[in-house]
Protein backbone atom coordinates (compact mmCIF):
# COMPACT_ATOMS: atom_id res chain seq x y z
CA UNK A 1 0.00 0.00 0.00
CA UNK A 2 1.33 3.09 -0.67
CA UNK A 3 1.91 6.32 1.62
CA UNK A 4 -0.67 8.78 1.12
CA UNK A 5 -0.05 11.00 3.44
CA UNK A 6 2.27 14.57 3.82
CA UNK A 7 6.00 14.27 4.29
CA UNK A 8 6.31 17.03 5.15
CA UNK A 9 3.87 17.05 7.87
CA UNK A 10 4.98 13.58 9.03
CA UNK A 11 8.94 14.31 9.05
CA UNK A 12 7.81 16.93 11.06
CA UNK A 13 6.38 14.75 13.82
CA UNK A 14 9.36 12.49 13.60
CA UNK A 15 11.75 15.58 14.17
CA UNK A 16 9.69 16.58 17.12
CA UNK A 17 9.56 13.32 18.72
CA UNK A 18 12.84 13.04 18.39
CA UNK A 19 13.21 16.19 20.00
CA UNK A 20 11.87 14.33 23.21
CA UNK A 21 14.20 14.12 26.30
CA UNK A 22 13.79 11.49 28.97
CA UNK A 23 12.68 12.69 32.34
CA UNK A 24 15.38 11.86 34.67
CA UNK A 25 13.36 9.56 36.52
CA UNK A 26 12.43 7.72 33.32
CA UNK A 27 16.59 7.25 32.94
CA UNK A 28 17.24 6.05 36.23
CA UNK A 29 14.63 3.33 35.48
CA UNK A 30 16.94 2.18 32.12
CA UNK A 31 20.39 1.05 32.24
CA UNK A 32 23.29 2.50 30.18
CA UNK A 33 22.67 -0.01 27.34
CA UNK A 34 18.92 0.96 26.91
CA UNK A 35 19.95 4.64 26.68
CA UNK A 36 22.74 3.84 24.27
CA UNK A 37 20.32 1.90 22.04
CA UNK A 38 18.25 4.52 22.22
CA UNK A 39 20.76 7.14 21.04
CA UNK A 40 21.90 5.43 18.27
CA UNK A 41 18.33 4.54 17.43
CA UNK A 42 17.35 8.40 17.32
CA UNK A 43 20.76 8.66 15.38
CA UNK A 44 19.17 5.97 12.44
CA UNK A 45 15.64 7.95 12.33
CA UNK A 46 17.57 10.86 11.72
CA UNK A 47 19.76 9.97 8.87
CA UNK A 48 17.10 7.96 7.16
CA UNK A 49 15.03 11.39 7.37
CA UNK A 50 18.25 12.66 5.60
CA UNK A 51 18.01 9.93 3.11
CA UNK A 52 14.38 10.72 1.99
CA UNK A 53 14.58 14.85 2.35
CA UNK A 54 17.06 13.39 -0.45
CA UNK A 55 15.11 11.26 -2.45
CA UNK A 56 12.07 13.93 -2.31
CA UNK A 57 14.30 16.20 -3.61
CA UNK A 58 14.02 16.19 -7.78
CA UNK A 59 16.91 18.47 -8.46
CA UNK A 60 19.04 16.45 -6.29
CA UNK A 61 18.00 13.23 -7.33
CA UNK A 62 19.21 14.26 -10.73
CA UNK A 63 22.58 15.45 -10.06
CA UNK A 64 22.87 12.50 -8.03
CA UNK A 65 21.93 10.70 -11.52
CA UNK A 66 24.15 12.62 -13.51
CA UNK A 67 27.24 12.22 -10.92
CA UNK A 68 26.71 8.14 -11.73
CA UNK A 69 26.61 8.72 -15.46
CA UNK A 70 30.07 10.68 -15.09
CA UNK A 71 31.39 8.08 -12.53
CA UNK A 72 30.80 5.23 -15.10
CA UNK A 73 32.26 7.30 -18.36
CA UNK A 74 35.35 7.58 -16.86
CA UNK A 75 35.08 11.72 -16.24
CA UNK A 76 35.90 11.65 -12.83
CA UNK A 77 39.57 13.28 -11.10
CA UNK A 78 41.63 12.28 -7.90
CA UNK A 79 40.97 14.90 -5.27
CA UNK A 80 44.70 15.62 -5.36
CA UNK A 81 45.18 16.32 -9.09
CA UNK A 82 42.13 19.42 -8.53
C-alpha cells in the first residue's frame, strides 16, 4: 500500500519526537545499554530522514543521476590532481 499522506507534515512529527528528552526519573529506570540503544536509534531515524529529504528532492536526485553517469564514463579526477 502506498503512503498517502504529507512528508512534510509527518517528518515533522518524527523531528519533534525526536526532540523528546527522557525525564530523569524515566533514565534512572533504564540502564546504560537501553539509553545507548536509544541514542543510536534516534541517530538511524535521523539519517534515514536525511536519506528521503534526499530522495524527495528532484533536483538532487538528478545530479545524483548525472554524478553516476560521469562516474561510469570515466570523467571523474583524484581529489589531489584538482
Amino acid at each position: 500500500m502506498p503512503y498517502s499522506g504529507s512528508w512534510p507534515s509527518s517528518r515533522n512529527s518524527i523531528i519533534k519526537a525526536l526532540s523528546l528528552s527522557f525525564p530523569m526519573e524515566s533514565q534512572a529506570l533504564l540502564g546504560k545499554e537501553e539509553m545507548k540503544v536509544i541514542g543510536q536509534t534516534k541517530n538511524l531515524l535521523e539519517e534515514l530522514l536525511e536519506t528521503m529529504d534526499i530522495l524527495a528532492d528532484d533536483e538532487m536526485m538528478s545530479q545524483l543521476r548525472e554524478s553516476e553517469k560521469d562516474a561510469k564514463a570515466g570523467r571523474v579526477y583524484d581529489l589531489g590532481t584538482i
